[in-house]
N, C-alpha and C. Protein backbone atom coordinates (compact mmCIF):
# COMPACT_ATOMS: atom_id res chain seq x y z
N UNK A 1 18.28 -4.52 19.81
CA UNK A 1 17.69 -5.40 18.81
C UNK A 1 17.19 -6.65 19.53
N UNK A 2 16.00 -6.94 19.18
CA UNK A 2 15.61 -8.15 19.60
C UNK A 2 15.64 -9.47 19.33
N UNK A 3 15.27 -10.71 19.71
CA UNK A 3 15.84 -12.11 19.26
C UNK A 3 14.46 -12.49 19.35
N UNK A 4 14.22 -13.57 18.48
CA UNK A 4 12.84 -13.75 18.08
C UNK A 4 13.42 -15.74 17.05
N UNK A 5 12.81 -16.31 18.08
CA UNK A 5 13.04 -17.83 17.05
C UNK A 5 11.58 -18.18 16.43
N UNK A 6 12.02 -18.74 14.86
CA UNK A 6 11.29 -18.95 14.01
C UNK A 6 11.20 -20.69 13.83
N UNK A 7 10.00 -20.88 13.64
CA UNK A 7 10.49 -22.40 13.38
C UNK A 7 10.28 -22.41 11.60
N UNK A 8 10.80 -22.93 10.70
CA UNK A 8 10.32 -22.98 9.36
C UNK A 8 10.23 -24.54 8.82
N UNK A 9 8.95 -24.12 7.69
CA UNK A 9 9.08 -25.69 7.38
C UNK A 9 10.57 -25.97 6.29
N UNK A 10 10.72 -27.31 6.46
CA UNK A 10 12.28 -27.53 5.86
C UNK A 10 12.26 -27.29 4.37
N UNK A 11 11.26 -26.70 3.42
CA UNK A 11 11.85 -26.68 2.41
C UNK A 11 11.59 -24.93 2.14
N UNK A 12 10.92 -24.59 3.33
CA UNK A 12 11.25 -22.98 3.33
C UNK A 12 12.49 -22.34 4.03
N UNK A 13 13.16 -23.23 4.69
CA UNK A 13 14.14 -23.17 5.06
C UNK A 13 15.67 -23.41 4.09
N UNK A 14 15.20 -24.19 3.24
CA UNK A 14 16.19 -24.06 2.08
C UNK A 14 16.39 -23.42 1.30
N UNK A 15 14.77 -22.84 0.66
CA UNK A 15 14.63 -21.39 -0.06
C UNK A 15 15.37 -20.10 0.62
N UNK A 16 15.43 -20.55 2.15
CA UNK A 16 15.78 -18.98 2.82
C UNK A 16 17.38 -19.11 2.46
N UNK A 17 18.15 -20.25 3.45
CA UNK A 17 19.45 -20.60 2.75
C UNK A 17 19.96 -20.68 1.89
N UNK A 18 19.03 -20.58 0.32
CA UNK A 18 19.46 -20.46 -0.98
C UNK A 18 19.67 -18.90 -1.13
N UNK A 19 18.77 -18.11 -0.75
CA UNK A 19 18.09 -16.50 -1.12
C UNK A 19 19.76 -15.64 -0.14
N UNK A 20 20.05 -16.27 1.28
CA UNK A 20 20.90 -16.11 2.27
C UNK A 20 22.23 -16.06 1.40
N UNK A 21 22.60 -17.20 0.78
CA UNK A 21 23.67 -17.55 0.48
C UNK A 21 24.09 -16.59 -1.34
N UNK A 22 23.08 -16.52 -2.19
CA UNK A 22 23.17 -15.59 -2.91
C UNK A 22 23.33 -14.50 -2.88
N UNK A 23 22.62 -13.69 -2.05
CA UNK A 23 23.13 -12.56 -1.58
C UNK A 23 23.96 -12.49 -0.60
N UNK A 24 24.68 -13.32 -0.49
CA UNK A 24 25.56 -13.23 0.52
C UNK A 24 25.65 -12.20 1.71
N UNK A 25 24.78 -12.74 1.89
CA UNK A 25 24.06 -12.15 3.70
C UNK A 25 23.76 -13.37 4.51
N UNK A 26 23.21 -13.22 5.89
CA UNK A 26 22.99 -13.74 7.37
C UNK A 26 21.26 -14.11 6.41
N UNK A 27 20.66 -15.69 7.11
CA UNK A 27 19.47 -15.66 7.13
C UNK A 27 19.16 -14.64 7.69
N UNK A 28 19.71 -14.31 9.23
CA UNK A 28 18.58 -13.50 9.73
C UNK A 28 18.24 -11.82 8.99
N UNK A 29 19.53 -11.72 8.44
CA UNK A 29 19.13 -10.32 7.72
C UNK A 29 18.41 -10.32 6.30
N UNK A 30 17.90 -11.85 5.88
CA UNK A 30 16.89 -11.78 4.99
C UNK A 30 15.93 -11.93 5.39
N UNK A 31 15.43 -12.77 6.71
CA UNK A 31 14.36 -12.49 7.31
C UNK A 31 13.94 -11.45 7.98
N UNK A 32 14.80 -10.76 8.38
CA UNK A 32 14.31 -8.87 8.50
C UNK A 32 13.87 -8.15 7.46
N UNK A 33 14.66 -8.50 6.20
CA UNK A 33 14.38 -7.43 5.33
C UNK A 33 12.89 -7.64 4.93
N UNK A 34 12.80 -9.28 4.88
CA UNK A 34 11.27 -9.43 4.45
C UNK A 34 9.99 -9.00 5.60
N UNK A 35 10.39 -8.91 6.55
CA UNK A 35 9.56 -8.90 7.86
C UNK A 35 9.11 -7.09 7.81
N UNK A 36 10.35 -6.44 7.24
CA UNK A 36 9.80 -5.25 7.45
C UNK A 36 8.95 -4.84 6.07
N UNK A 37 9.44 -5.59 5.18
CA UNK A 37 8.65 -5.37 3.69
C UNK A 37 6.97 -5.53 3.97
N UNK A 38 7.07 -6.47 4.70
CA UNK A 38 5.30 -7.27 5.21
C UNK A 38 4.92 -5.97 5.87
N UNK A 39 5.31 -5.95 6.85
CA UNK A 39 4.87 -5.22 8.22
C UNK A 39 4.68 -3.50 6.95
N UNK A 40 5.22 -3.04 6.23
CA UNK A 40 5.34 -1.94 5.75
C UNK A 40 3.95 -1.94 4.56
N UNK A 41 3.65 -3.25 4.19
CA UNK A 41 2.55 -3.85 3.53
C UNK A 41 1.47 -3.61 4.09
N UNK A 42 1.55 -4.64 5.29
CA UNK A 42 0.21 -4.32 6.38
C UNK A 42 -0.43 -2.49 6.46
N UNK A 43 0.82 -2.45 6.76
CA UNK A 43 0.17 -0.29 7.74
C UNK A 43 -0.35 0.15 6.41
N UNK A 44 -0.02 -0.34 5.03
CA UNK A 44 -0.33 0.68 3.99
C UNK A 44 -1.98 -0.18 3.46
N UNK A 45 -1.34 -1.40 3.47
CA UNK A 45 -3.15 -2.05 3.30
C UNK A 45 -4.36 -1.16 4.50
N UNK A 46 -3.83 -1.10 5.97
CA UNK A 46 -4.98 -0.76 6.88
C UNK A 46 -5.02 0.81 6.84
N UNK A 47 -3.92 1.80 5.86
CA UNK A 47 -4.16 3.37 5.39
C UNK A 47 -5.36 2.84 4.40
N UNK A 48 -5.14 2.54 3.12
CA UNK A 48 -6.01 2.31 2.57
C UNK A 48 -7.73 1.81 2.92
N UNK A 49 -7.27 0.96 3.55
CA UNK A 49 -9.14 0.42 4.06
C UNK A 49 -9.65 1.73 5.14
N UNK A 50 -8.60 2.19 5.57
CA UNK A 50 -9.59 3.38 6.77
C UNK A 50 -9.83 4.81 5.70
N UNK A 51 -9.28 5.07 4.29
CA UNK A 51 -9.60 5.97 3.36
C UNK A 51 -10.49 4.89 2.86
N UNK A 52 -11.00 4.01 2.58
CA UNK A 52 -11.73 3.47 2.04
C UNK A 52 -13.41 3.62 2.82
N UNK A 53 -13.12 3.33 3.81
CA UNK A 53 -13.96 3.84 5.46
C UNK A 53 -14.68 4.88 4.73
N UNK A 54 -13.32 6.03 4.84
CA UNK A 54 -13.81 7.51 5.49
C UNK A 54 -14.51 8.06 4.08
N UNK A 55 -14.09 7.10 2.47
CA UNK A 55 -15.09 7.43 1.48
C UNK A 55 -16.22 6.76 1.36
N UNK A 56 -16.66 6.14 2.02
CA UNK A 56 -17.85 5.54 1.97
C UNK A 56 -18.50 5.93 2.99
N UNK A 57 -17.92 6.60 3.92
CA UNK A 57 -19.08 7.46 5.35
C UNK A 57 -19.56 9.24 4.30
N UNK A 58 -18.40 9.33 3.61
CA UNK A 58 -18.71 10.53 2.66
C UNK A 58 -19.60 10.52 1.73
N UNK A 59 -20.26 9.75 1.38
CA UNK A 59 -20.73 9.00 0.53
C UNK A 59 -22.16 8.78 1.11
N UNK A 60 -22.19 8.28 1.67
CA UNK A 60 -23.00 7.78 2.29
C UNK A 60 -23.89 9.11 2.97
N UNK A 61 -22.99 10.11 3.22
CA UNK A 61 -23.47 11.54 3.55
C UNK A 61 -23.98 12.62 2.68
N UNK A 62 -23.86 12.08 1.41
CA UNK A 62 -24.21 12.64 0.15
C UNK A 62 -23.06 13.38 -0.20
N UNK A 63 -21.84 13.62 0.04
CA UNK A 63 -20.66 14.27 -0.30
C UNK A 63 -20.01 13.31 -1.52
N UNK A 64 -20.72 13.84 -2.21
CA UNK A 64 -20.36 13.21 -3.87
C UNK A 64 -19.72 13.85 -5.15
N UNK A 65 -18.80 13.52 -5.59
CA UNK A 65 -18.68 14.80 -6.89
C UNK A 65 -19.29 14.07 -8.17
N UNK A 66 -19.68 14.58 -8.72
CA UNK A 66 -20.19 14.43 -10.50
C UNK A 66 -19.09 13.65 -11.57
N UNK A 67 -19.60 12.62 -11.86
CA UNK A 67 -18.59 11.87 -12.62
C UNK A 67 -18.67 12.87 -14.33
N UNK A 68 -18.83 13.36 -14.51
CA UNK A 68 -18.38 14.24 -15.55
C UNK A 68 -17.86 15.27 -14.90
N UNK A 69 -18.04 15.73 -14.40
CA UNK A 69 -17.17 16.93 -13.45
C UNK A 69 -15.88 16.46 -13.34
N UNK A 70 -15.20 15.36 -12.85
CA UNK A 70 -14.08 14.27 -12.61
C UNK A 70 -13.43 14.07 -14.11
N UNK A 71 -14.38 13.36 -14.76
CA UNK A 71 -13.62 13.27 -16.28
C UNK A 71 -12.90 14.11 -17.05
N UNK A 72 -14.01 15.69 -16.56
CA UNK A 72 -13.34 16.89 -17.68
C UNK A 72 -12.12 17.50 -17.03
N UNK A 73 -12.31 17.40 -15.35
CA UNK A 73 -11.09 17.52 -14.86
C UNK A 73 -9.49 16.71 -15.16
N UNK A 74 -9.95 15.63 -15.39
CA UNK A 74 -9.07 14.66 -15.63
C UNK A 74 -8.32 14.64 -16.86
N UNK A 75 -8.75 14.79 -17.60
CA UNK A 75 -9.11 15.24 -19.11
C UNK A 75 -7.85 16.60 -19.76
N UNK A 76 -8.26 17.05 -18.50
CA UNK A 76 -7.84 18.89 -18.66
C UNK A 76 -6.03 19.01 -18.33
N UNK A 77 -6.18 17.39 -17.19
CA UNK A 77 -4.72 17.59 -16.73
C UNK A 77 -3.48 17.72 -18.06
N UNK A 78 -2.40 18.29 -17.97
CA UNK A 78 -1.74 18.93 -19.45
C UNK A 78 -1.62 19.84 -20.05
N UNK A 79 -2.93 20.42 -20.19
CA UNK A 79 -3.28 21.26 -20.61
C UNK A 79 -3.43 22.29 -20.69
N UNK A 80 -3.10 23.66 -21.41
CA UNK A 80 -3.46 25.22 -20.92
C UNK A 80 -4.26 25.70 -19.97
N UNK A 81 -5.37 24.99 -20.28
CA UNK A 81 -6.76 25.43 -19.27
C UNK A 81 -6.74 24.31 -18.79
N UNK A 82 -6.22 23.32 -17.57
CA UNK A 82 -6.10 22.63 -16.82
C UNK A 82 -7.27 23.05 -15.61
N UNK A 83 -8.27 22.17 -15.26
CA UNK A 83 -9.46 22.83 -14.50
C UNK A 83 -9.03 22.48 -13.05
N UNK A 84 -9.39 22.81 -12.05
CA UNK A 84 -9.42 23.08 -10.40
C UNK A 84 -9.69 21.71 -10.26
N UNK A 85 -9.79 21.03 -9.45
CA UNK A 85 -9.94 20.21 -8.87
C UNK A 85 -11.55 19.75 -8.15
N UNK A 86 -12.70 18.92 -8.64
CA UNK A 86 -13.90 19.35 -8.66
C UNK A 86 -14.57 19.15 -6.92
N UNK A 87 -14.92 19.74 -6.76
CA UNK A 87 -15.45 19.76 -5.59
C UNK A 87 -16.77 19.12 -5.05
N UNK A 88 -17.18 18.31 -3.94
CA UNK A 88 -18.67 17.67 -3.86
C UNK A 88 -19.27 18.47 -3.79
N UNK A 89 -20.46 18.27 -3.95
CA UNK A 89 -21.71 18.87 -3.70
C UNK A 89 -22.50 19.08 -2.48
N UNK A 90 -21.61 18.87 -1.53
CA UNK A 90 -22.20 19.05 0.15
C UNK A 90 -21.45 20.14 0.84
């Protein structure tokens, strides 16, 4: 495990010592828990923007599906005749 000093401003430092002392835990194991909450934030924000990417290079390629095609699919979910899943047009 590694050691890592933080400097905080003093009234975030009281919030941490308040948050520390309620849960009766170590600052430093509330500043982990939050550090990995972030860090677990980040990787899922930069999944998202690179599917965000890779639908707009699709897109952009004409690999499009039919927004009624989507609806009736959508629509269908529940249902007896529940439809396939619609496919682009490229």
């Amino acid at each position: 495990m590694g050691v890592t000093t933080v400097r905080l401003q003093a009234d975030i430092e009281q919030q941490l010592e308040a948050i520390a002392s309620r849960l009766q835990r170590s600052k430093g194991w509330v500043i982990s828990q939050a550090l990995a909450e972030y860090i677990d934030k980040q990787e899922l924000e930069q999944e998202r923007w690179r599917q965000t990417l890779d639908a707009m290079e699709s897109a952009a390629n004409g690999k499009l599906v039919d927004a009624i095609e989507v609806h009736d699919w959508l629509n269908s979910w529940g249902s007896e005749k529940e439809l396939d899943a619609p496919r682009s047009n490229k």
